[in-house]
PDB file of N, CA and C in Angstrom:
ATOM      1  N   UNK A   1      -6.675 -17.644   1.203  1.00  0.00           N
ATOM      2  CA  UNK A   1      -6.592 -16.640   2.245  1.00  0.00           C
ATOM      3  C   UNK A   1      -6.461 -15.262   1.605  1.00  0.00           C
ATOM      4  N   UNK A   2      -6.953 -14.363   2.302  1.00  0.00           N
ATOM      5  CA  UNK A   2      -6.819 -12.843   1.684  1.00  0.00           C
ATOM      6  C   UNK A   2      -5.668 -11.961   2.570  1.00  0.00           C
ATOM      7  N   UNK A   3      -5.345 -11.415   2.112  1.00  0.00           N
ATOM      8  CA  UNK A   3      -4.109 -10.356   2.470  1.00  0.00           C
ATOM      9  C   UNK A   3      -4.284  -8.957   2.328  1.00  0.00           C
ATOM     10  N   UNK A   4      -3.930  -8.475   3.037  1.00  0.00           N
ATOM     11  CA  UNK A   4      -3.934  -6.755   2.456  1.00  0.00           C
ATOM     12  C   UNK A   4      -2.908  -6.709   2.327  1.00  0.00           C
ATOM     13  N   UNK A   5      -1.979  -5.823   1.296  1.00  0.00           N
ATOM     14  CA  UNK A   5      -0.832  -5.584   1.237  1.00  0.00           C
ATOM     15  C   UNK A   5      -0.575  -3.889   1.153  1.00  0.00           C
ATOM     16  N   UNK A   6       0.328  -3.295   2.017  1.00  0.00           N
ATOM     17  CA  UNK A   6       0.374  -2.283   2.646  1.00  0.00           C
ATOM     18  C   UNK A   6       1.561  -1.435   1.950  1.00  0.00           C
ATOM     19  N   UNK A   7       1.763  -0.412   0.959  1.00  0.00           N
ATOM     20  CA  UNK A   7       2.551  -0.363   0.392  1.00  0.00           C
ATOM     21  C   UNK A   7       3.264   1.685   1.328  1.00  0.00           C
ATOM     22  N   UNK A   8       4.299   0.636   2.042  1.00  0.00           N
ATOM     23  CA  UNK A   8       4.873   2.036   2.094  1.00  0.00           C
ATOM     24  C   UNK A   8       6.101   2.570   1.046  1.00  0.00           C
ATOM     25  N   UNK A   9       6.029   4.171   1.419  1.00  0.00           N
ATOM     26  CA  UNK A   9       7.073   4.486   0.522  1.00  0.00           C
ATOM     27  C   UNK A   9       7.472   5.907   0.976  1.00  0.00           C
ATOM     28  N   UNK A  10       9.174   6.581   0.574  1.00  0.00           N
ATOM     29  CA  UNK A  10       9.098   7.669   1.161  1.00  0.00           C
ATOM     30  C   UNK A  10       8.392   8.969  -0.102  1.00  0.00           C
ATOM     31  N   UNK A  11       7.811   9.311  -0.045  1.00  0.00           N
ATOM     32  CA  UNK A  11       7.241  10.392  -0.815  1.00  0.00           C
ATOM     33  C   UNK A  11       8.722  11.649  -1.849  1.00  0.00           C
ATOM     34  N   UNK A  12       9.251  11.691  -1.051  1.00  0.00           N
ATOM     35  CA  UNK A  12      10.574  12.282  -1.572  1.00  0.00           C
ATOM     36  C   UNK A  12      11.515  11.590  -2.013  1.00  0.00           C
ATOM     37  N   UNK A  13      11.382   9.988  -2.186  1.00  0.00           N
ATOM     38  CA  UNK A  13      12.171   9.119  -2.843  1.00  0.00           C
ATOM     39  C   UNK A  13      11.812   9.242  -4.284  1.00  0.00           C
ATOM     40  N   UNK A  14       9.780   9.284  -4.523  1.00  0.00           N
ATOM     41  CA  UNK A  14       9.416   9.402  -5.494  1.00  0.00           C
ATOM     42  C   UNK A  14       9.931  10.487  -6.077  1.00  0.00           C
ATOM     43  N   UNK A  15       9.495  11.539  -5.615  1.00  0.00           N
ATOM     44  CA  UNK A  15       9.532  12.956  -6.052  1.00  0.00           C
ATOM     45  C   UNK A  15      11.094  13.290  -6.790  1.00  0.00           C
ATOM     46  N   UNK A  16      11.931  12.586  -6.230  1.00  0.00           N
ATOM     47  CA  UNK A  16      13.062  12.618  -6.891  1.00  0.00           C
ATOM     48  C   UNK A  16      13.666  12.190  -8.287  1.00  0.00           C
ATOM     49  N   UNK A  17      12.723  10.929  -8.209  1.00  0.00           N
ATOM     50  CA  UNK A  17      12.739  10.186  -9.996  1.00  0.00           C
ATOM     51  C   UNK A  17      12.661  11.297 -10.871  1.00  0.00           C
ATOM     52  N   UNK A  18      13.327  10.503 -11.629  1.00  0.00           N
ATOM     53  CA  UNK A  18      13.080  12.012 -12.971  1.00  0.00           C
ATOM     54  C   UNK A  18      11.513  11.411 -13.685  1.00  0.00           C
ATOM     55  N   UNK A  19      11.522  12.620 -14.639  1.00  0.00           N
ATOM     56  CA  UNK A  19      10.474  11.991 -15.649  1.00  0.00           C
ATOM     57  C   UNK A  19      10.454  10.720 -16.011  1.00  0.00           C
ATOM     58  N   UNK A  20      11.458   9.950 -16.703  1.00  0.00           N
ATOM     59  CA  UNK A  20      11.121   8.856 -17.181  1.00  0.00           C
ATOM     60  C   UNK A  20      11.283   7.761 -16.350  1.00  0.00           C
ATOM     61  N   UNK A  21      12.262   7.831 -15.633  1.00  0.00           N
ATOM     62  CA  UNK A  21      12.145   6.643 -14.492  1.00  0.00           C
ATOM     63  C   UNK A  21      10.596   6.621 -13.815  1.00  0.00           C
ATOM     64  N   UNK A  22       9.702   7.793 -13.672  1.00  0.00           N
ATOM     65  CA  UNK A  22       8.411   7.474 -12.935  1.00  0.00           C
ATOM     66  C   UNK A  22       7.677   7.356 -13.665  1.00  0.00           C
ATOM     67  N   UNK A  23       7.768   7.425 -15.478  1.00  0.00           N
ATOM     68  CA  UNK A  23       6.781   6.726 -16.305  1.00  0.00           C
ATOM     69  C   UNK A  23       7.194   5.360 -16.167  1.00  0.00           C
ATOM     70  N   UNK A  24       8.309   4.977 -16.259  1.00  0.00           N
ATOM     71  CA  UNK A  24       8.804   3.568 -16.362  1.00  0.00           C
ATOM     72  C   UNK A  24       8.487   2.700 -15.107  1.00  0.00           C
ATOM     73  N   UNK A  25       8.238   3.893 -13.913  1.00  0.00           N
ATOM     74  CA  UNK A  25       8.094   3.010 -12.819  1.00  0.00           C
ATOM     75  C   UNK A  25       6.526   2.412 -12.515  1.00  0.00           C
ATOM     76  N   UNK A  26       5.966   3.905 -13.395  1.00  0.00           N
ATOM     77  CA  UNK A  26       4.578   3.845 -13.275  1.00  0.00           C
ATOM     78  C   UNK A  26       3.822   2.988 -14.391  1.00  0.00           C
ATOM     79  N   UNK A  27       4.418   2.419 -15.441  1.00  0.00           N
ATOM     80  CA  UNK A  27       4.386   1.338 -16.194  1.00  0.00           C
ATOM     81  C   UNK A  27       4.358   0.105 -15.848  1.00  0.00           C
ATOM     82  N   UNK A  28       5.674  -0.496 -15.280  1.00  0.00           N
ATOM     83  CA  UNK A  28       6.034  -1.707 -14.547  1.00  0.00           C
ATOM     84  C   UNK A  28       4.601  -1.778 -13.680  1.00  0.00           C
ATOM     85  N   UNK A  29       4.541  -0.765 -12.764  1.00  0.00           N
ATOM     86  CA  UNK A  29       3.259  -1.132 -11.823  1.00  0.00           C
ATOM     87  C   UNK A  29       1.907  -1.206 -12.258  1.00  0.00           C
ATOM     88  N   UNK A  30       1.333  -0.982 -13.141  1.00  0.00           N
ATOM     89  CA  UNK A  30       0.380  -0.825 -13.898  1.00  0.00           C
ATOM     90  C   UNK A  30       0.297  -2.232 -14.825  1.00  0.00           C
ATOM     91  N   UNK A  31       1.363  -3.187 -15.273  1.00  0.00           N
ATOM     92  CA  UNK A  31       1.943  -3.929 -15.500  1.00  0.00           C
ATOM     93  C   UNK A  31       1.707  -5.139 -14.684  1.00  0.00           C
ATOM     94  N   UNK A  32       2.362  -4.729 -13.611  1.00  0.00           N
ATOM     95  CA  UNK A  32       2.799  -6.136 -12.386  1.00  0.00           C
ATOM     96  C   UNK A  32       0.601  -6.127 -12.153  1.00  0.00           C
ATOM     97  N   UNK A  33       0.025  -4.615 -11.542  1.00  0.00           N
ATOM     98  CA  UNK A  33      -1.285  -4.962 -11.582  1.00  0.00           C
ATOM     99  C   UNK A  33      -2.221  -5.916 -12.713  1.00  0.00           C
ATOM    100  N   UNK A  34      -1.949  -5.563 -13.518  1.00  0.00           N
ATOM    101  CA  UNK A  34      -2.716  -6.291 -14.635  1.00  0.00           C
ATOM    102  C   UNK A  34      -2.348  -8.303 -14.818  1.00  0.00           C
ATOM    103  N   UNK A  35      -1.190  -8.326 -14.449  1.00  0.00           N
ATOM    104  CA  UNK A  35      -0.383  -9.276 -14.858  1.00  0.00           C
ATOM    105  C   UNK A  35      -1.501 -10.093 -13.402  1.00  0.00           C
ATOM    106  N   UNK A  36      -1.689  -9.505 -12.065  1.00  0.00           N
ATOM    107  CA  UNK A  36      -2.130 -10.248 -11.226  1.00  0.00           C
ATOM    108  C   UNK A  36      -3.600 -10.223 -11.125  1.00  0.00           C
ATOM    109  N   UNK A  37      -3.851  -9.485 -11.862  1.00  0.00           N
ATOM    110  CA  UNK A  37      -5.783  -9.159 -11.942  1.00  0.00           C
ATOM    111  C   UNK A  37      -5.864 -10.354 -12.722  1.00  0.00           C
ATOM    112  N   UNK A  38      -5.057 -10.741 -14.405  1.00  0.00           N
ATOM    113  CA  UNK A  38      -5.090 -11.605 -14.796  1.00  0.00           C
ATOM    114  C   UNK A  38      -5.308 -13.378 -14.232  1.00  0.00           C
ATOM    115  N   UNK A  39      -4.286 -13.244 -13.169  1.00  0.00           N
ATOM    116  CA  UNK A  39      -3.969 -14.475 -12.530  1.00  0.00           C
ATOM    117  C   UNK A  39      -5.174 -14.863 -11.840  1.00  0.00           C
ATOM    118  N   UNK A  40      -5.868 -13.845 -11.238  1.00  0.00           N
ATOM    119  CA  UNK A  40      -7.506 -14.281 -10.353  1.00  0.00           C
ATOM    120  C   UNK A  40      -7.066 -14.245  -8.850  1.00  0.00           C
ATOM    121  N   UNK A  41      -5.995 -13.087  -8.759  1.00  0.00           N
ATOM    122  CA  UNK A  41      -5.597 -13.604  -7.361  1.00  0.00           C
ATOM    123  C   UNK A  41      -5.907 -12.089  -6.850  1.00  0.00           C
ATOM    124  N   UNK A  42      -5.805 -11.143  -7.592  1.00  0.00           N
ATOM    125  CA  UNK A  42      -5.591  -9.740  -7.020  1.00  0.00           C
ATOM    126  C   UNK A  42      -7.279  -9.081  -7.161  1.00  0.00           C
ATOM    127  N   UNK A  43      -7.721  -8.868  -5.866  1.00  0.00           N
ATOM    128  CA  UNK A  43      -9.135  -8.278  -5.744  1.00  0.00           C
ATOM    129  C   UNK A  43      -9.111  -6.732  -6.286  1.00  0.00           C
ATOM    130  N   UNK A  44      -8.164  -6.211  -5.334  1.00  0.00           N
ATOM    131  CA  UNK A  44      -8.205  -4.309  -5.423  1.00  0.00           C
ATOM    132  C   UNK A  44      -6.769  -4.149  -5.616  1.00  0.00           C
ATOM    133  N   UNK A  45      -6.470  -2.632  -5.896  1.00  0.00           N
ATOM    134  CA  UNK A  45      -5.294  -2.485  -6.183  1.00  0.00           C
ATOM    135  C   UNK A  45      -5.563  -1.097  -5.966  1.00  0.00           C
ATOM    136  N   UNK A  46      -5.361   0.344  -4.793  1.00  0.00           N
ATOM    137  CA  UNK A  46      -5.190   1.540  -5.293  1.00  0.00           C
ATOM    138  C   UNK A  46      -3.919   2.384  -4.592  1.00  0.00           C
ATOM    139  N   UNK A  47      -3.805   3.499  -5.453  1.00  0.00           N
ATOM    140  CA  UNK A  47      -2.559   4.265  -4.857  1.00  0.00           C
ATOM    141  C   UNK A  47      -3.651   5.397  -3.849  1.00  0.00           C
ATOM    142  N   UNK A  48      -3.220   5.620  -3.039  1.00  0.00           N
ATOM    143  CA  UNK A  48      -3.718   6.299  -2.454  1.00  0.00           C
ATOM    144  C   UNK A  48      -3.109   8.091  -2.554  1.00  0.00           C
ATOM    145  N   UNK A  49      -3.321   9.151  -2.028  1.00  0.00           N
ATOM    146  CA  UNK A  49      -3.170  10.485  -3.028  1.00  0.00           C
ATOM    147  C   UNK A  49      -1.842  10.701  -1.481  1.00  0.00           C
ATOM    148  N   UNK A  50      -1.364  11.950  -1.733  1.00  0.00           N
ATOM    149  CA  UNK A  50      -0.125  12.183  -0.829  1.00  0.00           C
ATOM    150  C   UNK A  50      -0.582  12.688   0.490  1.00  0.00           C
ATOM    151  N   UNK A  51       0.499  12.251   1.789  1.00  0.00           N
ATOM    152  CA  UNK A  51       0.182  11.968   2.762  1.00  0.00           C
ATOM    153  C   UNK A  51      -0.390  13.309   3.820  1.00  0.00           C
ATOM    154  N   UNK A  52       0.345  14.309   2.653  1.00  0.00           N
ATOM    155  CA  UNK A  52       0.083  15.699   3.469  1.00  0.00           C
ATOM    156  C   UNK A  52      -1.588  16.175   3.020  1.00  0.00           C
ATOM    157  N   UNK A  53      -2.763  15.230   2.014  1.00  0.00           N
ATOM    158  CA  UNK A  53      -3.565  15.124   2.281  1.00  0.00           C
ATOM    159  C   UNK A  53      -4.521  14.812   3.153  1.00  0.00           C
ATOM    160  N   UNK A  54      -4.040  13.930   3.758  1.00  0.00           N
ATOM    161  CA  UNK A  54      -4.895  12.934   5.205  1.00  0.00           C
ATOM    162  C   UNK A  54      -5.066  13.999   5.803  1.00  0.00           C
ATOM    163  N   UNK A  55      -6.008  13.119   6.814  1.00  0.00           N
ATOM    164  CA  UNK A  55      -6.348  13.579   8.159  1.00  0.00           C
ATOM    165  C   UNK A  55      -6.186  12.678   9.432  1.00  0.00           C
ATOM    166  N   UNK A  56      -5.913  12.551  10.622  1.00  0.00           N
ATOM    167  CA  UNK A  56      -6.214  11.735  11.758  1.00  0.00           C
ATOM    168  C   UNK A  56      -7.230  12.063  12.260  1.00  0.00           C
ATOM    169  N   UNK A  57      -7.864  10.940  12.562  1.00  0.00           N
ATOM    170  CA  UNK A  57      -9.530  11.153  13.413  1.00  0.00           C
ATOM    171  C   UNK A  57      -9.270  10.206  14.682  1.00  0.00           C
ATOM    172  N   UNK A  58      -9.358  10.995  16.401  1.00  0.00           N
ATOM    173  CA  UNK A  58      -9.704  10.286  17.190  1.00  0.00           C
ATOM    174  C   UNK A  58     -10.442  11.039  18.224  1.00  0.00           C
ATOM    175  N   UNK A  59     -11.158  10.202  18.914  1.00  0.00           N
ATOM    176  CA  UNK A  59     -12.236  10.345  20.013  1.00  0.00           C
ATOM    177  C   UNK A  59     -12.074  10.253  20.986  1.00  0.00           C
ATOM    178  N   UNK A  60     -11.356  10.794  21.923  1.00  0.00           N
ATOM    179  CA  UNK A  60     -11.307  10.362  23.313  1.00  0.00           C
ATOM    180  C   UNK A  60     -12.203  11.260  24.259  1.00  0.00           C
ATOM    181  N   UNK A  61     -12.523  10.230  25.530  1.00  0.00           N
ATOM    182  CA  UNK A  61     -13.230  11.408  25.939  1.00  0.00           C
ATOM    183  C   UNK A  61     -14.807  11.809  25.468  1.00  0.00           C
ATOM    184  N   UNK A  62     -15.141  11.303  24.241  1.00  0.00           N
ATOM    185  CA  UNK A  62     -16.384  12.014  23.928  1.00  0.00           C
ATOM    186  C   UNK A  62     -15.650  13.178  22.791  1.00  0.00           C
ATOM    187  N   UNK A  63     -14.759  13.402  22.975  1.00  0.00           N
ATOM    188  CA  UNK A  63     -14.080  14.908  22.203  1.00  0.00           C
ATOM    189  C   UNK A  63     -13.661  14.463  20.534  1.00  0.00           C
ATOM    190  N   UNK A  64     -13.853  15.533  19.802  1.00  0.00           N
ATOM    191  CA  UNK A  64     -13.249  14.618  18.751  1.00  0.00           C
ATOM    192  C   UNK A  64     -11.724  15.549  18.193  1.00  0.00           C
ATOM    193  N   UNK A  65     -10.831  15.230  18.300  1.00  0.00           N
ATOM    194  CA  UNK A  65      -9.428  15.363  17.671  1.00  0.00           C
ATOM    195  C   UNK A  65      -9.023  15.178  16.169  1.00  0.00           C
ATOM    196  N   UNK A  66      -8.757  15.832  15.602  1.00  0.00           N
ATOM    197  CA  UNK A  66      -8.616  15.836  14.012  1.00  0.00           C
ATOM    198  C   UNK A  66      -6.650  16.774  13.532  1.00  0.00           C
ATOM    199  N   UNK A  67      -6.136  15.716  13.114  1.00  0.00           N
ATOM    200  CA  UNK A  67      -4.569  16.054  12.967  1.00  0.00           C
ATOM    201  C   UNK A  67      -4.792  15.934  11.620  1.00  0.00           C
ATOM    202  N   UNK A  68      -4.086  17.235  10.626  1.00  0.00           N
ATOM    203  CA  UNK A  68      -3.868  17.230   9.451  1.00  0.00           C
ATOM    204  C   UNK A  68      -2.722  17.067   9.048  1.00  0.00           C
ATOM    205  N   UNK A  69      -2.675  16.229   7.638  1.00  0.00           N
ATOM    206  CA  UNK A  69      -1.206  15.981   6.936  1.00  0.00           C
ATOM    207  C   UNK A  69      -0.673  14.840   7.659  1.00  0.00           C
ATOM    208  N   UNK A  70       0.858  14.298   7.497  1.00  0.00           N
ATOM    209  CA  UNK A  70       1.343  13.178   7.947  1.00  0.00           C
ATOM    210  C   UNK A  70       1.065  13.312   9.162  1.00  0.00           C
ATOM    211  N   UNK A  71       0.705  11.845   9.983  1.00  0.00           N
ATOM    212  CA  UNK A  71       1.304  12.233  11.451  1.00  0.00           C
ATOM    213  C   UNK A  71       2.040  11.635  11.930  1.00  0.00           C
ATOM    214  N   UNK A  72       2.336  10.407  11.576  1.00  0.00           N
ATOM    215  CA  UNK A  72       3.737   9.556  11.706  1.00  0.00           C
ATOM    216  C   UNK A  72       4.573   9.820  11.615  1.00  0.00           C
ATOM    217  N   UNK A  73       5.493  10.148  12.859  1.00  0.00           N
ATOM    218  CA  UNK A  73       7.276  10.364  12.493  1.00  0.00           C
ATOM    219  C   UNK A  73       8.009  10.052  11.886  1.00  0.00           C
ATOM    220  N   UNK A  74       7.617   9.306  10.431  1.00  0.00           N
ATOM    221  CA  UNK A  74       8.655   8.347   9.473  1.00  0.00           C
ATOM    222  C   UNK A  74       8.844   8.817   8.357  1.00  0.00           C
ATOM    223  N   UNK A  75       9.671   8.533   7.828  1.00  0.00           N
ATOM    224  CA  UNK A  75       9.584   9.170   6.457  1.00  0.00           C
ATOM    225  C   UNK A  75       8.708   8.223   5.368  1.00  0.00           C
ATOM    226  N   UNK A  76       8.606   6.924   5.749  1.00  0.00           N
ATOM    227  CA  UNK A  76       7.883   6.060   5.059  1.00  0.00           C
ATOM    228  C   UNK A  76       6.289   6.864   5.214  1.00  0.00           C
ATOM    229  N   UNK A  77       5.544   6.909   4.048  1.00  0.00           N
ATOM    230  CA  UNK A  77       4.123   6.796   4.097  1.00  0.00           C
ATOM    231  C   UNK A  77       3.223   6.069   3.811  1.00  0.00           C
ATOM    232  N   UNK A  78       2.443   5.527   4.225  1.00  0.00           N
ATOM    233  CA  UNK A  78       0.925   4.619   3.489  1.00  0.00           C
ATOM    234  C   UNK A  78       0.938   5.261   1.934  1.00  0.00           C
ATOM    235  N   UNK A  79       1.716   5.202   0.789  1.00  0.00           N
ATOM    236  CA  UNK A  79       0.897   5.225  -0.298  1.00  0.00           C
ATOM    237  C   UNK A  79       0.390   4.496  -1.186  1.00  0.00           C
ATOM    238  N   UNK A  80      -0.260   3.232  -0.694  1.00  0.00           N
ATOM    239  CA  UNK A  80      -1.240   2.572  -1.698  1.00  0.00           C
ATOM    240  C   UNK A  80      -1.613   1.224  -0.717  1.00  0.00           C
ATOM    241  N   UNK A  81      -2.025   0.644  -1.932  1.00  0.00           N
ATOM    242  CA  UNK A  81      -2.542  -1.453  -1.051  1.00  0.00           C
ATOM    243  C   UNK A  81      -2.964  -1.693  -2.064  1.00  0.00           C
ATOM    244  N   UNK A  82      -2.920  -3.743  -2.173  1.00  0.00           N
ATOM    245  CA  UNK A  82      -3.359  -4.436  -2.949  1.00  0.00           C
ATOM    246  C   UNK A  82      -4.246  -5.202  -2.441  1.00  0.00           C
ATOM    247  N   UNK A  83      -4.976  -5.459  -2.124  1.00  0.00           N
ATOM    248  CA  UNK A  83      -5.609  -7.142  -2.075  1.00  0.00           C
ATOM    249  C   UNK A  83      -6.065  -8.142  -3.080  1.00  0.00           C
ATOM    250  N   UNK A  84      -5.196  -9.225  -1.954  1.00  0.00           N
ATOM    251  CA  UNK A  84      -5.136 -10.185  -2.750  1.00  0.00           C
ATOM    252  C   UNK A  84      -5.520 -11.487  -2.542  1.00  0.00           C
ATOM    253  N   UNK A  85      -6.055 -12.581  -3.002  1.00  0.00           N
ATOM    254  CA  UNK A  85      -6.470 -13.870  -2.374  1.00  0.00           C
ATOM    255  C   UNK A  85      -5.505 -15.257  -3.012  1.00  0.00           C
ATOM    256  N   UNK A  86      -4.633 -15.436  -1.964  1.00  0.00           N
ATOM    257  CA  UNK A  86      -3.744 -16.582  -2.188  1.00  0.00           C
ATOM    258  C   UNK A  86      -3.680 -17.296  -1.757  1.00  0.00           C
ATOM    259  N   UNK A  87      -3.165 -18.614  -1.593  1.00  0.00           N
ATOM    260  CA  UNK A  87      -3.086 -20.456  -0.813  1.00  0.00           C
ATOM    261  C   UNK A  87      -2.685 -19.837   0.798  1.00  0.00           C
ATOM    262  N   UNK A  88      -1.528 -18.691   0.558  1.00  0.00           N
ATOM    263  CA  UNK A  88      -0.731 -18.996   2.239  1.00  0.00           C
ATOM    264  C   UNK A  88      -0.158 -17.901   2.004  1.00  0.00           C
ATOM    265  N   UNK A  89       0.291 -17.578   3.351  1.00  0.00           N
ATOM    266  CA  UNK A  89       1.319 -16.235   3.861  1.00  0.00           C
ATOM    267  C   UNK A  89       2.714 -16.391   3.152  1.00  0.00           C
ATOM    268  N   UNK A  90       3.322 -17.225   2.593  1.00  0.00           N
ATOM    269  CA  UNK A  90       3.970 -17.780   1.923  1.00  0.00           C
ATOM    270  C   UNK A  90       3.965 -17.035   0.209  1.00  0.00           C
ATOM    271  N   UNK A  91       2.697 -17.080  -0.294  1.00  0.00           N
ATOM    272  CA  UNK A  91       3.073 -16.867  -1.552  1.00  0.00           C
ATOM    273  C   UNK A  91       2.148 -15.250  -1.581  1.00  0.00           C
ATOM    274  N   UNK A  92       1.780 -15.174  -0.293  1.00  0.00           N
ATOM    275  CA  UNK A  92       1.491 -13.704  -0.085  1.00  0.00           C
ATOM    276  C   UNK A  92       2.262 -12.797   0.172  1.00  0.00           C
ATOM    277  N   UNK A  93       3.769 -13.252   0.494  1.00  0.00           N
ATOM    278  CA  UNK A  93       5.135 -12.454   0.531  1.00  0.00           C
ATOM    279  C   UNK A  93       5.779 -12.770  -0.403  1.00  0.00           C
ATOM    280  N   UNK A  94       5.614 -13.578  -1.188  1.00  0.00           N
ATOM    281  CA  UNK A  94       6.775 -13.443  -2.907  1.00  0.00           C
ATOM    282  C   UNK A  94       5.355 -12.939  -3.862  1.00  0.00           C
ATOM    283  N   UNK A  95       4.631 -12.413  -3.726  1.00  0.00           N
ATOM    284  CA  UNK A  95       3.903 -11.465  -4.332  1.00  0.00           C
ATOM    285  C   UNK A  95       4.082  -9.921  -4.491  1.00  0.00           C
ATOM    286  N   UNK A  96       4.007  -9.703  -2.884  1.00  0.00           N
ATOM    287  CA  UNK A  96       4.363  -8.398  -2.668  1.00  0.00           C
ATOM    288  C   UNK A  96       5.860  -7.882  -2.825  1.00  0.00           C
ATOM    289  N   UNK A  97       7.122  -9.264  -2.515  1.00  0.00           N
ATOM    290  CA  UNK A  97       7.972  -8.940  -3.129  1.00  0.00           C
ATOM    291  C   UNK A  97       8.274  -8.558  -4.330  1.00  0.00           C
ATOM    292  N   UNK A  98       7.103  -8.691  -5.438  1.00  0.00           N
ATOM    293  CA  UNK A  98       7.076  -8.638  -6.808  1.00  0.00           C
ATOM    294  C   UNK A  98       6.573  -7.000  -7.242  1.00  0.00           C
ATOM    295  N   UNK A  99       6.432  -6.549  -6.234  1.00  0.00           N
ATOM    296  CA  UNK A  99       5.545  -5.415  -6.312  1.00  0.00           C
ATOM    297  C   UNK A  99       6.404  -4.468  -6.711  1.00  0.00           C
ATOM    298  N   UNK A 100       6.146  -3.772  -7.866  1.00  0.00           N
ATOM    299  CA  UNK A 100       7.750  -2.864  -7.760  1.00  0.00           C
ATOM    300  C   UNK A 100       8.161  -1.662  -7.131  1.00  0.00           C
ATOM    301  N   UNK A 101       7.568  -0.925  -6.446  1.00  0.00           N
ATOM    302  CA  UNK A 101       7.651  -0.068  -5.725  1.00  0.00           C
ATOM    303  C   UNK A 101       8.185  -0.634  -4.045  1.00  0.00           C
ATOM    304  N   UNK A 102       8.389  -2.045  -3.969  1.00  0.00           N
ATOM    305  CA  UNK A 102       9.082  -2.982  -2.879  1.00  0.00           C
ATOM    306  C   UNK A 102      10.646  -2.207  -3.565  1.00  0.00           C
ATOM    307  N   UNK A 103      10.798  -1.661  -4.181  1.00  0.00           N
ATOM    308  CA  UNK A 103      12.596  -1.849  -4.200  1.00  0.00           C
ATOM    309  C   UNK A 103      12.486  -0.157  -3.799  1.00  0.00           C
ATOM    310  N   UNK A 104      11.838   0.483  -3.536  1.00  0.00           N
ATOM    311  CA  UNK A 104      12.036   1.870  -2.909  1.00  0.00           C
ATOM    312  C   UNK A 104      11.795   1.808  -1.636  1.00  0.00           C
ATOM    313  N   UNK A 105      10.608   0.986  -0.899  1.00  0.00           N
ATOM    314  CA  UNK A 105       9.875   1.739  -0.105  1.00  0.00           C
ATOM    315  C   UNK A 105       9.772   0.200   0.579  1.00  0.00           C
ATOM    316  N   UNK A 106       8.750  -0.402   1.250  1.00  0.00           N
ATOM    317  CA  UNK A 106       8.178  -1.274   2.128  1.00  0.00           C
ATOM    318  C   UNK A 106       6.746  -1.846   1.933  1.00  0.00           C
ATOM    319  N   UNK A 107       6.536  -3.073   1.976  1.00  0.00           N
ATOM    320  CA  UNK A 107       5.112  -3.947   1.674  1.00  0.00           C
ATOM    321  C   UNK A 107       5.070  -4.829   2.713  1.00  0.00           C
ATOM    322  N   UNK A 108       3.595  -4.098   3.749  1.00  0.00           N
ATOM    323  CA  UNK A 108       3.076  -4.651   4.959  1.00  0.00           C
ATOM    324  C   UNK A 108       2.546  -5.928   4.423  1.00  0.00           C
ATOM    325  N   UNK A 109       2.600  -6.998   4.922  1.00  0.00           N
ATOM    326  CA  UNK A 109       1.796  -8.272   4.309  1.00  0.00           C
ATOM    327  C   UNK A 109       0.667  -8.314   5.387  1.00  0.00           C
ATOM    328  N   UNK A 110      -0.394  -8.515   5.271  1.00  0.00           N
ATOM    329  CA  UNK A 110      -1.293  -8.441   6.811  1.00  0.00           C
ATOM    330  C   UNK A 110      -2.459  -9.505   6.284  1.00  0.00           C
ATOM    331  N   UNK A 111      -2.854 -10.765   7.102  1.00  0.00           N
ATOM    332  CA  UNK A 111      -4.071 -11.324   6.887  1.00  0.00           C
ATOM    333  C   UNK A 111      -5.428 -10.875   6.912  1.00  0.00           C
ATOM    334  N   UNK A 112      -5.955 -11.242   6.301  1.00  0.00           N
ATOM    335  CA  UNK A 112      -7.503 -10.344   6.584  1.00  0.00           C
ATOM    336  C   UNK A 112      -8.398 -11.323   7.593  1.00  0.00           C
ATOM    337  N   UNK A 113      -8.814 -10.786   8.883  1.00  0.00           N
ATOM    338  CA  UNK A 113      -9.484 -11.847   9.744  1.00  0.00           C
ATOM    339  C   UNK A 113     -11.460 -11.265   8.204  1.00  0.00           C
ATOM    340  N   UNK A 114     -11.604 -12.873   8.583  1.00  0.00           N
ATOM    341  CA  UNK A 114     -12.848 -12.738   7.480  1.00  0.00           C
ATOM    342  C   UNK A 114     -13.914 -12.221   8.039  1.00  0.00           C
ATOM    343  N   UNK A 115     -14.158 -12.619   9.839  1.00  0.00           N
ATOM    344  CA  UNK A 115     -15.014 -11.448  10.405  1.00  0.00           C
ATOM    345  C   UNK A 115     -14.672 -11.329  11.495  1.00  0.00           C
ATOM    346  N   UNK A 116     -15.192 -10.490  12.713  1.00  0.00           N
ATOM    347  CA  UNK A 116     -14.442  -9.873  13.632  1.00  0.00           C
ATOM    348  C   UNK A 116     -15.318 -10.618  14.570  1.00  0.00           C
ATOM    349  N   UNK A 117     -14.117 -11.052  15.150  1.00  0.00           N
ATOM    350  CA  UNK A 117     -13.876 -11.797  16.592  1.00  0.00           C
ATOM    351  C   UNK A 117     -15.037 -11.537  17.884  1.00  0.00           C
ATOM    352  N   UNK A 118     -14.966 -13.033  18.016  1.00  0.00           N
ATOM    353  CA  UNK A 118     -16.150 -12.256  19.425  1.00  0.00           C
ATOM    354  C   UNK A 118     -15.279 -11.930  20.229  1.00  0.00           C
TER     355      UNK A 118
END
């Protein structure tokens, strides 16, 4: 089964690390990636850039609406995802528990439907 794994985090949790704790952190993860690319289980892996980059895109109406920077009221942000292909939802959550940026922030576990539903 495939998974997306959804890596939130607060952006100012990072920003706070000093220098070497975010080489060290940025090691470990670079690390834990390789360690699972190895295994044959991990498809993709990216960090995505900071949240006050984005944009929101919606359409209602015919109209099109465009919100810049965060727009979620949380302090958590979308910064990154893995996918990954494992037996079960099961060892698709002691994966992402493995993830090390799980001890700051939050890892969405989500199934991947393989194609879209009639």
């Amino acid at each position: 089964m495939k998974f997306l794994c959804l890596a939130y985090e607060e952006e100012s949790t990072l920003n706070a690390l000093s220098d070497s704790e975010w080489r060290a952190l940025r090691q470990e993860t670079l690390d834990w990636v390789e360690s699972l690319r190895d295994s044959g289980c991990l498809i993709d892996a990216r960090p995505l850039k900071s949240a006050r980059t984005a944009a929101m895109v919606r359409v209602r109406s015919g109209a099109l609406s465009v919100t810049d920077g965060p727009f979620a009221e949380t302090k958590e942000q979308l910064g990154g995802f893995f996918l990954i292909e494992v037996a079960d939802r099961q060892e698709a959550i002691r994966l992402a528990a493995t993830w090390p940026s799980a001890r700051l922030g939050a890892i969405e576990v989500r199934p991947i439907e393989e194609e879209l539903p009639l």
